[in-house]
Protein backbone atom coordinates (compact mmCIF):
# COMPACT_ATOMS: atom_id res chain seq x y z
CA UNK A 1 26.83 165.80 73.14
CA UNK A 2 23.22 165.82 74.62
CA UNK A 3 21.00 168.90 74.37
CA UNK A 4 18.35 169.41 76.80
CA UNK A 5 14.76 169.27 74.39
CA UNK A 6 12.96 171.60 73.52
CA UNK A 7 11.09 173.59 75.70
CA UNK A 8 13.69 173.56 78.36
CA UNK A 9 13.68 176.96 78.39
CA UNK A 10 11.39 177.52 81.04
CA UNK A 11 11.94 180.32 84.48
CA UNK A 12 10.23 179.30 87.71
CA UNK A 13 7.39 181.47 86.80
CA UNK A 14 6.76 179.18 83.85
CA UNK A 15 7.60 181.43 81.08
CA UNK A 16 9.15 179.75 78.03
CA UNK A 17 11.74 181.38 76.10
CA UNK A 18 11.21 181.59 71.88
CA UNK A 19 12.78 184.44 71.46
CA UNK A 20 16.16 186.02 71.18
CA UNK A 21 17.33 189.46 70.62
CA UNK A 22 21.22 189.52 69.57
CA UNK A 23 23.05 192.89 69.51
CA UNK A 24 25.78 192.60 66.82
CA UNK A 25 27.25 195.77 67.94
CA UNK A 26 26.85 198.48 70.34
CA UNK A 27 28.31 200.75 67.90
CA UNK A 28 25.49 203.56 66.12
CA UNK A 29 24.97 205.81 63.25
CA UNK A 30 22.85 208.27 65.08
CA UNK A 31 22.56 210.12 68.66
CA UNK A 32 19.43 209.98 69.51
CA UNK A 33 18.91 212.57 72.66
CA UNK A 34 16.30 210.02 74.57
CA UNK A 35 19.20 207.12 73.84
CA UNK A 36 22.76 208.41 74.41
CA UNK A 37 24.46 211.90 74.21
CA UNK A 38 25.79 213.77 71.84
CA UNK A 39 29.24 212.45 71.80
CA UNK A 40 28.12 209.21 71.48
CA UNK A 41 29.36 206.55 74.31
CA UNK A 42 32.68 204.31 75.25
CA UNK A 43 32.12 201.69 72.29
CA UNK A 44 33.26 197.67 72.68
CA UNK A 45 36.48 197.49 71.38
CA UNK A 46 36.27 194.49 68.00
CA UNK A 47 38.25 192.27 70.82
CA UNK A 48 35.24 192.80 73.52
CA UNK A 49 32.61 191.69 70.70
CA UNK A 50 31.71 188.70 69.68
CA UNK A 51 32.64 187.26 66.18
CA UNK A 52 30.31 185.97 63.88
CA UNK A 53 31.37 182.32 64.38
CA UNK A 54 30.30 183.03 68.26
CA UNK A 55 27.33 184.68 67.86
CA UNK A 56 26.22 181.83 65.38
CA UNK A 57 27.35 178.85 67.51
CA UNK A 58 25.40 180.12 70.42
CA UNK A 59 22.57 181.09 68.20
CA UNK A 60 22.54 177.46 67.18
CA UNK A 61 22.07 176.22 71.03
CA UNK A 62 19.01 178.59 71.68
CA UNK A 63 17.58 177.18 68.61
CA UNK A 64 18.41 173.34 69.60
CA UNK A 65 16.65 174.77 73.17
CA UNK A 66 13.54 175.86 71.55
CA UNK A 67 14.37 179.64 70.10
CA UNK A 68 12.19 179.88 67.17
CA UNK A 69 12.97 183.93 66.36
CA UNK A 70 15.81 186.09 66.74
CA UNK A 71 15.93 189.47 65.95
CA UNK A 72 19.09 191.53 65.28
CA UNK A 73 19.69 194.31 67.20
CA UNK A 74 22.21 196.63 67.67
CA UNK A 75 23.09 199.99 68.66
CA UNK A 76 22.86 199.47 64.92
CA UNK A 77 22.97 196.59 63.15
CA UNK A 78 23.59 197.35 59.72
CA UNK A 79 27.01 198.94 60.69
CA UNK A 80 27.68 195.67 61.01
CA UNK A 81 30.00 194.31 57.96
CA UNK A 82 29.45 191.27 57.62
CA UNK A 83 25.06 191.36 58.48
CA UNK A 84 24.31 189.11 55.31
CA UNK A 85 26.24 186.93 55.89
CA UNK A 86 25.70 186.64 59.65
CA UNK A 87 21.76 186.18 58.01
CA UNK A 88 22.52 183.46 56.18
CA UNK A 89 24.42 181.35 58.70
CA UNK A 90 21.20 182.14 61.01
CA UNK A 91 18.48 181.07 58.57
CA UNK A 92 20.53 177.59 57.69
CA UNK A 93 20.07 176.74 61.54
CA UNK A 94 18.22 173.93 62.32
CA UNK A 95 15.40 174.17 62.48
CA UNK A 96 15.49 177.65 60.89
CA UNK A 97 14.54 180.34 63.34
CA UNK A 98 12.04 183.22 61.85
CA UNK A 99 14.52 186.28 61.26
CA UNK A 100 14.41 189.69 61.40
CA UNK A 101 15.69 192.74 62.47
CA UNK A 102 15.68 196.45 63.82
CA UNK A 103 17.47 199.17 62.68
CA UNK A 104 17.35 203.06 62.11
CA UNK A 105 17.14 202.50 58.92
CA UNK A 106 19.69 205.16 57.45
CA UNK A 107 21.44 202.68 55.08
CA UNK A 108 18.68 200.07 54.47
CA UNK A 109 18.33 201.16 50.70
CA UNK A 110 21.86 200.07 49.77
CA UNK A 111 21.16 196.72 51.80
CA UNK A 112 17.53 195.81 51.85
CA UNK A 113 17.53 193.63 48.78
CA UNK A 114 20.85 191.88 50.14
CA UNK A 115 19.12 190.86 53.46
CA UNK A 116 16.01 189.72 51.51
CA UNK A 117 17.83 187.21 49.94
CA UNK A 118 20.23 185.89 52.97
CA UNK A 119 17.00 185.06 54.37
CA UNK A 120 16.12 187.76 56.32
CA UNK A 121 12.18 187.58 57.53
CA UNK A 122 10.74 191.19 58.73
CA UNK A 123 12.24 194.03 59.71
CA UNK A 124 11.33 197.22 62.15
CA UNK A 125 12.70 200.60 60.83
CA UNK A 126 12.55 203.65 64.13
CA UNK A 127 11.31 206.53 62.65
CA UNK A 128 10.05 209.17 65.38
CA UNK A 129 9.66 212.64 63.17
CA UNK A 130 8.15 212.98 59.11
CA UNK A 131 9.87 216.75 59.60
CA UNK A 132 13.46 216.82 58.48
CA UNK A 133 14.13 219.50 60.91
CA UNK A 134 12.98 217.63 64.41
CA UNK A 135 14.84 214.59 63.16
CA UNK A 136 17.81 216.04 63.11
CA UNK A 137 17.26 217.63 66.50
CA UNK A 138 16.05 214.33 67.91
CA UNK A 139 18.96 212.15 66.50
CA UNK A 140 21.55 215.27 65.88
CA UNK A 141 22.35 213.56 62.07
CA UNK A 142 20.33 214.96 59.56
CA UNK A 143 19.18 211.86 57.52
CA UNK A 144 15.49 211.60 57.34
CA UNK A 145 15.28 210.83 53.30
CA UNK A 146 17.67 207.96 53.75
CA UNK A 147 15.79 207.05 56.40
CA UNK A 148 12.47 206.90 54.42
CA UNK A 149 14.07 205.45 51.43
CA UNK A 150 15.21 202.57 53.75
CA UNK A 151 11.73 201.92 54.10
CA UNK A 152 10.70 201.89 50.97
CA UNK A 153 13.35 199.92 50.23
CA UNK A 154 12.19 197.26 52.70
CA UNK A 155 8.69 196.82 51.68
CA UNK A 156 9.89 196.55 47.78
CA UNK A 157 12.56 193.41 48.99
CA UNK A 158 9.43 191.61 50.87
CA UNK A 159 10.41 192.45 54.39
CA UNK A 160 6.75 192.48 55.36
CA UNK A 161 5.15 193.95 57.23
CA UNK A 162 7.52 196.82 57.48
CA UNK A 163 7.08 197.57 61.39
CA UNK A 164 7.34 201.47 62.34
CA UNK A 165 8.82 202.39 65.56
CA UNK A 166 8.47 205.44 67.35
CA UNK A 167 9.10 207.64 70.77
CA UNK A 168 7.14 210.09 71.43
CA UNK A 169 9.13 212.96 72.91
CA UNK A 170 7.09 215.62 75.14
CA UNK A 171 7.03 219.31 73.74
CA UNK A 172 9.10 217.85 70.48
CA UNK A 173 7.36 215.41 68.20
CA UNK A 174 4.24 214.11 70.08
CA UNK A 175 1.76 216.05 68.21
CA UNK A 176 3.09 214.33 65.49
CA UNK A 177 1.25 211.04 66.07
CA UNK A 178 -1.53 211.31 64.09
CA UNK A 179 0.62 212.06 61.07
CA UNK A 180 2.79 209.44 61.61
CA UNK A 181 -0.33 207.02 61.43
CA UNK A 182 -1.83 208.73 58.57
CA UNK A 183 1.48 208.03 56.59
CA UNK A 184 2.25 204.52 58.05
CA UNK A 185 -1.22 203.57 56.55
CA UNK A 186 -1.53 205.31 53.36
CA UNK A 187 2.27 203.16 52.94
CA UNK A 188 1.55 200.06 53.62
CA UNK A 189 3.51 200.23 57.34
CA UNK A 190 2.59 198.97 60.96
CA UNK A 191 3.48 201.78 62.87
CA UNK A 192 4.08 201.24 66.48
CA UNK A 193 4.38 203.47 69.36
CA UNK A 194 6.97 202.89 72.43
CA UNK A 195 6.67 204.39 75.76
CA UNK A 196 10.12 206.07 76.29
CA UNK A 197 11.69 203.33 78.71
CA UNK A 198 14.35 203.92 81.56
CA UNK A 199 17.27 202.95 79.68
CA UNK A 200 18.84 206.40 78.47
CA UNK A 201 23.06 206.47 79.38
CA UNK A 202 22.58 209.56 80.94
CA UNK A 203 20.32 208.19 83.36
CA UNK A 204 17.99 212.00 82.96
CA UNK A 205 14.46 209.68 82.23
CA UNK A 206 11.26 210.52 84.29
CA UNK A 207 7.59 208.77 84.46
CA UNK A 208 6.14 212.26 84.51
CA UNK A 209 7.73 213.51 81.69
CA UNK A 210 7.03 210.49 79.10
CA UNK A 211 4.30 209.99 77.29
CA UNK A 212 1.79 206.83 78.20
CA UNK A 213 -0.47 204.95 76.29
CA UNK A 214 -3.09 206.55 77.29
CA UNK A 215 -2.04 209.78 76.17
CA UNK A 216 -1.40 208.64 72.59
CA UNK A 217 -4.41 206.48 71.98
CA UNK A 218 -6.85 209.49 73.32
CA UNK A 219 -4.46 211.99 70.85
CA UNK A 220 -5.01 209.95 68.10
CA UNK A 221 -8.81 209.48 68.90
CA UNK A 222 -8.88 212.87 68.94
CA UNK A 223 -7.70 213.68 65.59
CA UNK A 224 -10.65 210.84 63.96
CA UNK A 225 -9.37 207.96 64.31
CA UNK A 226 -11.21 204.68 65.04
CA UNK A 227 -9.59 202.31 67.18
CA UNK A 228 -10.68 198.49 68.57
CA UNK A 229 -8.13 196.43 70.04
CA UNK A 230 -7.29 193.57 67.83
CA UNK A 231 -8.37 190.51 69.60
CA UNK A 232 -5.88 188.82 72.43
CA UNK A 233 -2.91 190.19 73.72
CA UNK A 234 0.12 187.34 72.76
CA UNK A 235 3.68 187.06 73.76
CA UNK A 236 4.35 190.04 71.23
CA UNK A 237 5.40 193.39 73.31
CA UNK A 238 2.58 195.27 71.61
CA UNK A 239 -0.42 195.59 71.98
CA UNK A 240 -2.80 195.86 68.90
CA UNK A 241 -5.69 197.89 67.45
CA UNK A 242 -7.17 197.74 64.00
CA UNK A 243 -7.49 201.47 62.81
CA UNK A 244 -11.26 201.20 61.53
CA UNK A 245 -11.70 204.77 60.53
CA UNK A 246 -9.98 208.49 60.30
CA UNK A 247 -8.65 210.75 58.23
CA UNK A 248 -8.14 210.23 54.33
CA UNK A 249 -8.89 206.84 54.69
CA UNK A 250 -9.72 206.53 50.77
CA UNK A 251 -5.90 206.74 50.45
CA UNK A 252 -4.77 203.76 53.00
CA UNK A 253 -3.12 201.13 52.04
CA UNK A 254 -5.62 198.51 53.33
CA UNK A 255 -9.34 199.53 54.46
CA UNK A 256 -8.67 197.94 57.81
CA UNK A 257 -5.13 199.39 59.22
CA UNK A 258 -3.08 197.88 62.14
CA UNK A 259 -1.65 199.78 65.07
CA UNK A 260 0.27 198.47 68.12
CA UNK A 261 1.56 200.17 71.40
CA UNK A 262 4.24 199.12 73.89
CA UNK A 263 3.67 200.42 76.70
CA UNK A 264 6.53 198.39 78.82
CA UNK A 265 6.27 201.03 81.37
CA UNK A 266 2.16 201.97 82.16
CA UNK A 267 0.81 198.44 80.67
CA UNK A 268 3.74 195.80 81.31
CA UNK A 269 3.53 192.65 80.09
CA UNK A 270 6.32 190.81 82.30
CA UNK A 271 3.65 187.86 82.95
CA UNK A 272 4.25 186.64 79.29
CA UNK A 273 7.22 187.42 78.59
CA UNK A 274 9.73 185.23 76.60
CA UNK A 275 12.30 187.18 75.49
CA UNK A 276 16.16 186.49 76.09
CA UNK A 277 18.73 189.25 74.75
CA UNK A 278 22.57 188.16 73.99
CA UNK A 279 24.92 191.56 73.74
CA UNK A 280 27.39 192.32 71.66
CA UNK A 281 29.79 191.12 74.22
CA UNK A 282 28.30 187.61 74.86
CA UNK A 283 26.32 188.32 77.93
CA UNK A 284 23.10 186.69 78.21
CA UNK A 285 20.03 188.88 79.68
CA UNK A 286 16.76 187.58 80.83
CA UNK A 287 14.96 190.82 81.24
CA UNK A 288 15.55 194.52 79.57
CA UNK A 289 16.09 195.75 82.99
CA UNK A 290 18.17 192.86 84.84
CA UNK A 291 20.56 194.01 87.16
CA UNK A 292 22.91 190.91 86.44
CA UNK A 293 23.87 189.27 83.37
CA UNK A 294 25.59 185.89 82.50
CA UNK A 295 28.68 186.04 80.59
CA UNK A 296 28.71 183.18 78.21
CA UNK A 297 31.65 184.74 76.52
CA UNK A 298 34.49 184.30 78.93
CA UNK A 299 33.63 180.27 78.93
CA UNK A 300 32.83 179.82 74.87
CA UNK A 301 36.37 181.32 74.92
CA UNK A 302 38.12 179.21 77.59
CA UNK A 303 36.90 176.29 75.26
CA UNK A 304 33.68 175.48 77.23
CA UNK A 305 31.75 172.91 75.49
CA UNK A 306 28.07 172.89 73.98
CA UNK A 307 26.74 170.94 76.94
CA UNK A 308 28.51 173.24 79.40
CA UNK A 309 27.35 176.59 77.70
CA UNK A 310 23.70 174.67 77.85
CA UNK A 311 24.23 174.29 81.39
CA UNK A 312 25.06 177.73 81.70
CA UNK A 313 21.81 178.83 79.78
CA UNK A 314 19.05 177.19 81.14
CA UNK A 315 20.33 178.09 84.84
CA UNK A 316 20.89 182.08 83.72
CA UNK A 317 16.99 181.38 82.27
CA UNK A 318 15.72 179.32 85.25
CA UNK A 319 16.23 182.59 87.95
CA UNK A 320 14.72 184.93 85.24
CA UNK A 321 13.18 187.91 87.51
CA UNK A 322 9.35 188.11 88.10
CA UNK A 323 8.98 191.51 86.21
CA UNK A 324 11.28 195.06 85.70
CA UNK A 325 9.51 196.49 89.03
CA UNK A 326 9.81 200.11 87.05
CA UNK A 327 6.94 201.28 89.51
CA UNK A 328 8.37 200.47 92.45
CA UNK A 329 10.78 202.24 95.18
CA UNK A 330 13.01 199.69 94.98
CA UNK A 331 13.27 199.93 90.87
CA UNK A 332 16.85 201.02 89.48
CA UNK A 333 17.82 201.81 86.34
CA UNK A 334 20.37 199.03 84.50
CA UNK A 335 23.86 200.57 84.28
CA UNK A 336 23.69 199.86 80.55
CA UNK A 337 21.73 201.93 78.12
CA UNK A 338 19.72 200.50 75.33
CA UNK A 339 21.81 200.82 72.65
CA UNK A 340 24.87 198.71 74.60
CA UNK A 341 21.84 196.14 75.67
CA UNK A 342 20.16 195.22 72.33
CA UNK A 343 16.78 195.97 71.52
């Protein structure tokens, strides 16, 4: 078999492709009201997912065509049974992609240490609310302090820099955001703030009623902090300040503190983009918000070969849309939600 070289990877706006977001499931330990409702959603049957000998042998051709990270998704990925595992297989690819993963975080402190040393990179916890109270109304499971001990747990295995993420909900937890900086630096954490994006199953999401970047940088300005963006934007989502000054800084963990924002919706960065997302059901997305996937499940099945599901890949790659066109009339909102796409 021949396999295209690296760098192959390329759309005909002359983005590469490095990096790969799996979802191992679609399935979820929490309900998060800005993700999915209450009663949760109609799951992937185990026949509908992908096993882990699938998900590794087409994780091996995105490596062989120039993937150099992947990051494990889910719904959530640590519901997952056999995660370690599926970490190993992935860091004895050639050559060995940088690993990690995101993940709510509520069982992390029974698996941290495992995932550490299956070769597991980084990791990004969501935490949204330090009050036990609003988490529970936010993700309707009251489990904030195994939550935090996930995190803890994280940093003490090595999965460094423990990356924070957070929504900021309107007339719920925004005024929390300086709080949740104060305690992401006194820890040791990179917190990071996400514009709530268009991708909620019950389809309810409005620009006017989530909260930019602009709003949270001038909140936490407000409160005495001291921010200067942090050189270059990159390929990375978000976009970076170093916290230079604020509150209780004698207690941080570092003197200079790090704090990104994506703002997908009010800052896109489509232009360099070079992300690729594989759901739990084997179909291959180029953007977040693609209307169309390729299903590279139905042919791995059928017995399609590695030069055929190649073939496959780089033309699904090649047609990659310009951007996600969220403010524009013509802009409509994927049929799947987050959780069932993959972060």
């Amino acid at each position: 078999m021949s396999v295209p070289p690296v760098g192959v990877l390329r759309d005909r706006f002359g983005r590469v492709a490095t990096d790969l977001r799996i979802s191992l499931t679609d399935l979820c330990s929490l309900r998060c009201t800005y993700c999915m409702p209450a009663e949760g959603l109609p799951w992937l049957s185990k026949r509908e997912r992908l096993d882990d000998d699938e998900f590794v042998r087409l994780a091996d051709l995105f490596v062989r065509l120039g993937v150099t990270s992947i990051r494990l998704t889910g719904g959530e990925p640590l519901v997952h049974p056999t995660l370690p595992d599926v970490v190993a297989r992935l860091a004895a690819l050639t050559p060995r992609p940088e690993l990690s993963l995101t993940t709510n975080g509520v069982t992390l402190d029974r698996s941290a240490r495992k995932l550490a040393d299956a070769g597991l990179d980084r990791i990004n916890v969501s935490v949204d609310t330090l009050d036990a109270a609003r988490f529970t109304e936010l993700t309707r499971r009251d489990r904030l302090p195994s939550v935090l001990a996930g995190v803890a747990a994280a940093a003490a295995a090595g999965l460094t820099p423990v990356k924070i993420n957070s929504v900021l909900v309107r007339d719920s937890n925004l005024h929390e955001a300086p709080q949740l900086l104060g305690w992401a630096l006194r820890e040791g954490y990179r917190l990071r703030f996400i514009e709530h994006m268009p991708l909620d199953a019950d389809h309810t999401w409005s620009r006017d009623d989530m909260v930019t970047a602009d709003e949270i940088l001038a909140l936490l300005e407000g409160a005495g902090y001291q921010l200067r963006p942090h050189g270059a934007r990159t390929h990375a989502p978000a976009e970076e300040f170093d916290v230079l000054d604020g509150p209780e800084r004698d207690a941080w963990a570092e003197p200079t503190g790090r704090l990104g924002i994506i703002a997908s919706v009010t800052r896109p960065f489509c232009r360099e983009c070079d992300r690729l997302r594989l759901t739990a059901d084997g179909q291959l997305r180029t953007c977040l918000f693609a209307q169309s996937e390729t299903d590279l499940r139905a042919p791995l099945r059928a017995g399609a070969s590695d030069t055929e599901l190649t073939e496959l890949i780089v033309a699904a790659v090649a047609q990659k849309q310009s951007g996600h066109g969220i403010g524009s009339a013509a802009f409509v909102q994927p049929d799947r939600s987050m959780s069932a796409i993959g972060g």
